[in-house]
C-alpha atoms as a PDB file:
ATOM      1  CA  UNK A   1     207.646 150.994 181.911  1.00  0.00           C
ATOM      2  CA  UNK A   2     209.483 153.330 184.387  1.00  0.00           C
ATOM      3  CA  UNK A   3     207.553 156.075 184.129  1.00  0.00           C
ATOM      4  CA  UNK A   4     204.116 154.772 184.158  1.00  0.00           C
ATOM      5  CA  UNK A   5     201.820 155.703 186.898  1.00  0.00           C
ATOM      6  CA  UNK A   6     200.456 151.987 187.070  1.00  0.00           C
ATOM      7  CA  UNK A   7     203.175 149.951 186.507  1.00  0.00           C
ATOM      8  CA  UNK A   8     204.572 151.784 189.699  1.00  0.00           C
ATOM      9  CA  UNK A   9     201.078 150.880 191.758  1.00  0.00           C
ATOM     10  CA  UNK A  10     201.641 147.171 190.518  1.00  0.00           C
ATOM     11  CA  UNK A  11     205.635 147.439 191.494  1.00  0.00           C
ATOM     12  CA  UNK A  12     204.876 148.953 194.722  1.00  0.00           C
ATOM     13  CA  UNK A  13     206.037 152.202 194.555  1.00  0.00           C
ATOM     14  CA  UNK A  14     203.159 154.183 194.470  1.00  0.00           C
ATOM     15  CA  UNK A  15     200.391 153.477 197.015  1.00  0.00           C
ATOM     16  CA  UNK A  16     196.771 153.107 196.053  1.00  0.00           C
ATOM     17  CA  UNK A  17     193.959 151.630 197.608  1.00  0.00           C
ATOM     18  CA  UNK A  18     194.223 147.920 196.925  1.00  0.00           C
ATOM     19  CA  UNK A  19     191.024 145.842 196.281  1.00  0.00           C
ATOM     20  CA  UNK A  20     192.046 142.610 194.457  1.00  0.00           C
ATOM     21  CA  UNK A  21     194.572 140.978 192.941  1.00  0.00           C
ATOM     22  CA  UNK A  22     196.013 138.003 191.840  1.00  0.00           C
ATOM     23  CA  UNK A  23     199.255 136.815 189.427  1.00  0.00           C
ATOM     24  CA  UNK A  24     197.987 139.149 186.154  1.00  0.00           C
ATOM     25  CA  UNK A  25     195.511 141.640 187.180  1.00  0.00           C
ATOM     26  CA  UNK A  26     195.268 144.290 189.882  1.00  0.00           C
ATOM     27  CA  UNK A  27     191.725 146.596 191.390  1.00  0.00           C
ATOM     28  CA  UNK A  28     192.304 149.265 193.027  1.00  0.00           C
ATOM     29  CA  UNK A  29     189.828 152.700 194.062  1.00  0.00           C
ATOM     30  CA  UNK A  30     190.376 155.420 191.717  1.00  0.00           C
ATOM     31  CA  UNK A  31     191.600 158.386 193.577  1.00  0.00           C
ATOM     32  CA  UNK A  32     189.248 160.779 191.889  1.00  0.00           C
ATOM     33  CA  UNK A  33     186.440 158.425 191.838  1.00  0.00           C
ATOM     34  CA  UNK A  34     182.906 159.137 190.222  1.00  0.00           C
ATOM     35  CA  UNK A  35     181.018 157.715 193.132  1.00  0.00           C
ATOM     36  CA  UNK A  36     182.514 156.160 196.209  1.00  0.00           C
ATOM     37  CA  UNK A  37     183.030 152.594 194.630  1.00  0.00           C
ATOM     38  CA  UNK A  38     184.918 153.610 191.579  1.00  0.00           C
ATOM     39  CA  UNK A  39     187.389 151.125 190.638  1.00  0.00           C
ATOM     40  CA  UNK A  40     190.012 150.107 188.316  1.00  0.00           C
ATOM     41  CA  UNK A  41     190.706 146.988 186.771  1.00  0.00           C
ATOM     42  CA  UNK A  42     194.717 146.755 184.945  1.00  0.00           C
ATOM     43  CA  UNK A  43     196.368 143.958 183.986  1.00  0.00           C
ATOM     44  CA  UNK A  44     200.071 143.950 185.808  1.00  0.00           C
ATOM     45  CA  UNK A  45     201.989 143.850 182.622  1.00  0.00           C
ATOM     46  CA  UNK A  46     202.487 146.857 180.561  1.00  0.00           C
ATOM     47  CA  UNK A  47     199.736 147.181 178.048  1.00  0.00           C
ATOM     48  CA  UNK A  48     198.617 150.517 176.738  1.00  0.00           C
ATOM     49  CA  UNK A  49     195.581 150.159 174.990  1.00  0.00           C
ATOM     50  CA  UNK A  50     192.768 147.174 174.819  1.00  0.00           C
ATOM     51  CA  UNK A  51     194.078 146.441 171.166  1.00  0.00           C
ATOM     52  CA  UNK A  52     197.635 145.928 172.401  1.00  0.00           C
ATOM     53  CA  UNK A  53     196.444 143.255 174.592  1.00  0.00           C
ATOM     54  CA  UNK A  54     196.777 139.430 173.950  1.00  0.00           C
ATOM     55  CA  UNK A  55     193.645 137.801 173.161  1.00  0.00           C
ATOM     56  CA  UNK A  56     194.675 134.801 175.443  1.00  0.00           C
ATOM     57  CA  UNK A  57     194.205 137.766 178.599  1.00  0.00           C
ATOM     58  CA  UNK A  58     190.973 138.950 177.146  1.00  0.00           C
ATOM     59  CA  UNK A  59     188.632 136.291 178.978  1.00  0.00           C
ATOM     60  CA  UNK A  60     190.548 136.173 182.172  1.00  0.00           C
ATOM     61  CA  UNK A  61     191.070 139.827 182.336  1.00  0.00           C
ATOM     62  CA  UNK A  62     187.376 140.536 181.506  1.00  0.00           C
ATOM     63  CA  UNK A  63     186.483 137.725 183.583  1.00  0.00           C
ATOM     64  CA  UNK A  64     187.921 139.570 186.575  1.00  0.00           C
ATOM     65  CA  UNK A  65     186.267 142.879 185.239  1.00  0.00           C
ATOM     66  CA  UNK A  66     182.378 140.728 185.376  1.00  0.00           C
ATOM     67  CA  UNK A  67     183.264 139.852 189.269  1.00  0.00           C
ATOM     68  CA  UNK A  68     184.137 143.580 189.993  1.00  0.00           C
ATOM     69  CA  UNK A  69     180.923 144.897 188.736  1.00  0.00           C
ATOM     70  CA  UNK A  70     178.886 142.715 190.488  1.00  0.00           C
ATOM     71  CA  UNK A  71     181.165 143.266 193.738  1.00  0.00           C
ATOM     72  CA  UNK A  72     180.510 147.012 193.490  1.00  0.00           C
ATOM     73  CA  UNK A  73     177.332 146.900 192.842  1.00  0.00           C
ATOM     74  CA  UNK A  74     176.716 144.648 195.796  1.00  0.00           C
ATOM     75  CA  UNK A  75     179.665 146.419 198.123  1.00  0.00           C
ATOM     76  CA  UNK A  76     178.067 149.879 197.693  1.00  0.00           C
ATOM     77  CA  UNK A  77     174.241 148.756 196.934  1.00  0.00           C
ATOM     78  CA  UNK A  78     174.087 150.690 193.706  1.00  0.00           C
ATOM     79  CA  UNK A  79     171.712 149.913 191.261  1.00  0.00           C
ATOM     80  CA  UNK A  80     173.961 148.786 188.714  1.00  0.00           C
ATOM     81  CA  UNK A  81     177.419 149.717 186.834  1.00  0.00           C
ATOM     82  CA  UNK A  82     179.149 151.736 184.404  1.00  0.00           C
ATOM     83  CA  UNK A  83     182.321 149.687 182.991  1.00  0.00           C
ATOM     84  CA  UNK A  84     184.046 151.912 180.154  1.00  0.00           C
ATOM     85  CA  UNK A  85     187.614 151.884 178.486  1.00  0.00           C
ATOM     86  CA  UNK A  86     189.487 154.622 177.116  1.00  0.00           C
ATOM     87  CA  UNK A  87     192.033 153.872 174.575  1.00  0.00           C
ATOM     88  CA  UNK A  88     194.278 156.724 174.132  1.00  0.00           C
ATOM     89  CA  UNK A  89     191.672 159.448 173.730  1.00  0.00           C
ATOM     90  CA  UNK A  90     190.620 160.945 177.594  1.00  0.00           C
ATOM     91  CA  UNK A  91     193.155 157.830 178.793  1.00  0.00           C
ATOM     92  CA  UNK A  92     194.450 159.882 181.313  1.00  0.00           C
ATOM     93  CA  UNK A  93     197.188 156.933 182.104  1.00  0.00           C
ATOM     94  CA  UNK A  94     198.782 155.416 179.384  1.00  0.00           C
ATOM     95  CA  UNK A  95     198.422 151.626 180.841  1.00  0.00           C
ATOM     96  CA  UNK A  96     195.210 150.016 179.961  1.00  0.00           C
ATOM     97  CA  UNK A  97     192.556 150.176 182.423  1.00  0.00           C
ATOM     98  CA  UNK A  98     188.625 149.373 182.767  1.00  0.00           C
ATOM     99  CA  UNK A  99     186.897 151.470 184.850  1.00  0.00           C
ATOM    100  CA  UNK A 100     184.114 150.104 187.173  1.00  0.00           C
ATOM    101  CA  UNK A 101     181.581 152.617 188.875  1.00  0.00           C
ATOM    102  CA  UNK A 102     178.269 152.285 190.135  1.00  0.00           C
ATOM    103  CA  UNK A 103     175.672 153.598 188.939  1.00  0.00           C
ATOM    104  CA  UNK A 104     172.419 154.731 191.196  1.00  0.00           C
ATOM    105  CA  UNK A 105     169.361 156.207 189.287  1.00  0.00           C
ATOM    106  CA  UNK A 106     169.319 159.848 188.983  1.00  0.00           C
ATOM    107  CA  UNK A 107     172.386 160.468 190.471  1.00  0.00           C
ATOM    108  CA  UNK A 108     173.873 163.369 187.538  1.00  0.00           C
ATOM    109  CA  UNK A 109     176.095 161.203 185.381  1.00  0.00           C
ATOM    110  CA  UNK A 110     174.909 162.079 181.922  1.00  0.00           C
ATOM    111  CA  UNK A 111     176.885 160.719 178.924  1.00  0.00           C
ATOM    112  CA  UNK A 112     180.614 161.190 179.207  1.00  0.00           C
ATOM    113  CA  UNK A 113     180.930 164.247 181.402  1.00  0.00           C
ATOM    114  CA  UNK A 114     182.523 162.581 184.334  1.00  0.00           C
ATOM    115  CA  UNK A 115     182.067 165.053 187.355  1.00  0.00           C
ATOM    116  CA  UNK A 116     184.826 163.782 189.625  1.00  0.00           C
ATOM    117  CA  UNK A 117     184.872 163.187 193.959  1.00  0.00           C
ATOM    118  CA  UNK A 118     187.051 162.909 196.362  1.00  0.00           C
ATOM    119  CA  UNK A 119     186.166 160.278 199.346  1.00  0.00           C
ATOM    120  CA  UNK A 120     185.495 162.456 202.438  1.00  0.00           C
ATOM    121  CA  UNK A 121     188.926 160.986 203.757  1.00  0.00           C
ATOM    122  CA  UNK A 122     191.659 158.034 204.311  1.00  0.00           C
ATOM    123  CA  UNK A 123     188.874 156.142 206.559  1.00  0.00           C
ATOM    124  CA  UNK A 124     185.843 156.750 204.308  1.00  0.00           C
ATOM    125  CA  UNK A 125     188.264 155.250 201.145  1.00  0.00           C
ATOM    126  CA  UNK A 126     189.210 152.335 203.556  1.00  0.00           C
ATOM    127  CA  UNK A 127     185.778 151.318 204.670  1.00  0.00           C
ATOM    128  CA  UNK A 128     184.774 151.510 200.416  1.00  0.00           C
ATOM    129  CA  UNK A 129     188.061 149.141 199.665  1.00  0.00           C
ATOM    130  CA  UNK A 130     187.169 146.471 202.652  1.00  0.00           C
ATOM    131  CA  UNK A 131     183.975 146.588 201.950  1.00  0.00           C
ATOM    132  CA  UNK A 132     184.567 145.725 198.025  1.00  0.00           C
ATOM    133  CA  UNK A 133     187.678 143.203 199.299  1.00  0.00           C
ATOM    134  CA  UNK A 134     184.811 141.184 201.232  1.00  0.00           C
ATOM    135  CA  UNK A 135     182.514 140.876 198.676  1.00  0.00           C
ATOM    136  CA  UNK A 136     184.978 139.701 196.172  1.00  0.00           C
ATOM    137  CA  UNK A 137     186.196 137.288 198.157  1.00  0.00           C
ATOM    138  CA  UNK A 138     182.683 136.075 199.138  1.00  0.00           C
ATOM    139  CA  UNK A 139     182.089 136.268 195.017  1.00  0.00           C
ATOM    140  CA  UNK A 140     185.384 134.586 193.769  1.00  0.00           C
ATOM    141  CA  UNK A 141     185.093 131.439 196.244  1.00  0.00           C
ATOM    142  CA  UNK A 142     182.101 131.018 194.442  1.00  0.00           C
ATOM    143  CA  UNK A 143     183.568 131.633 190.853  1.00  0.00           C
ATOM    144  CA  UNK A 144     187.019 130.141 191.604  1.00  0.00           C
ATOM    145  CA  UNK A 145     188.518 133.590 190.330  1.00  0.00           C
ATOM    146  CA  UNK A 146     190.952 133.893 192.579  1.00  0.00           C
ATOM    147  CA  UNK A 147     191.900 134.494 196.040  1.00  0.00           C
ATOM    148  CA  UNK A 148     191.655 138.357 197.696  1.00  0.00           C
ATOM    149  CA  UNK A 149     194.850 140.052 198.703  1.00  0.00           C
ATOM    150  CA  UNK A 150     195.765 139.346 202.106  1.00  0.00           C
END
């Protein structure tokens, strides 16, 4: 799809901050993230929606999704997760993604009004992505998910 945002992040063309990846999936930080932590979770190929998706990718996809919740929550000691889809309605990119954010007690997010951040800068974004690229990689030797980018 040439004119999707995230099919150019997967191709290369667009930067974004890279967390994990392997043959079928790619994380990376949202760039207007809820909370420092906020990540996404897209399959490479060109899906739009969670219903256009193969059921064969479900497990693995959502697999990959169960190891990025507990690596933010870990990465950024939050006391747990919010993991949502949008499918077409608010999906502000047209490429089906899962969104990942932690979740600390108190801190504003009521129901689906998503008051959006920006990290404080480049090194602050950096420091949330290695941070979240250790603990995955520390998490997936354990689950034999897959290996961190490199």
């Amino acid at each position: 799809m040439g004119t999707c945002l995230f099919c150019k992040i997967v191709a290369g063309t667009v930067a974004a901050a890279t967390v994990w990846e392997d043959a079928a999936t790619l994380v990376f930080l949202d760039h207007r993230p809820l909370f420092p932590g906020h990540c996404l979770v897209i399959p490479k190929m060109h899906y739009e929606t969670l219903t256009d998706l193969p059921a064969e990718m479900v497990g693995p996809l959502f697999g990959i999704v169960r190891l990025v919740a507990t690596a933010v929550e870990q990465a950024v000691d939050s006391d747990g997760s919010l993991v949502a889809i949008n499918n077409r309605v608010s999906q502000s990119v047209p490429h089906l993604h899962i969104h990942v954010v932690p979740r600390r007690k108190k801190d504003g997010l009521r129901g689906f009004f998503w008051p959006r951040q920006k990290y404080e800068g480049t090194a602050e974004m950096e420091r949330v992505r290695d941070r979240l690229r250790e603990t995955i990689g520390r998490l997936s030797a354990n689950q034999e998910i897959g290996n961190a980018p490199g």
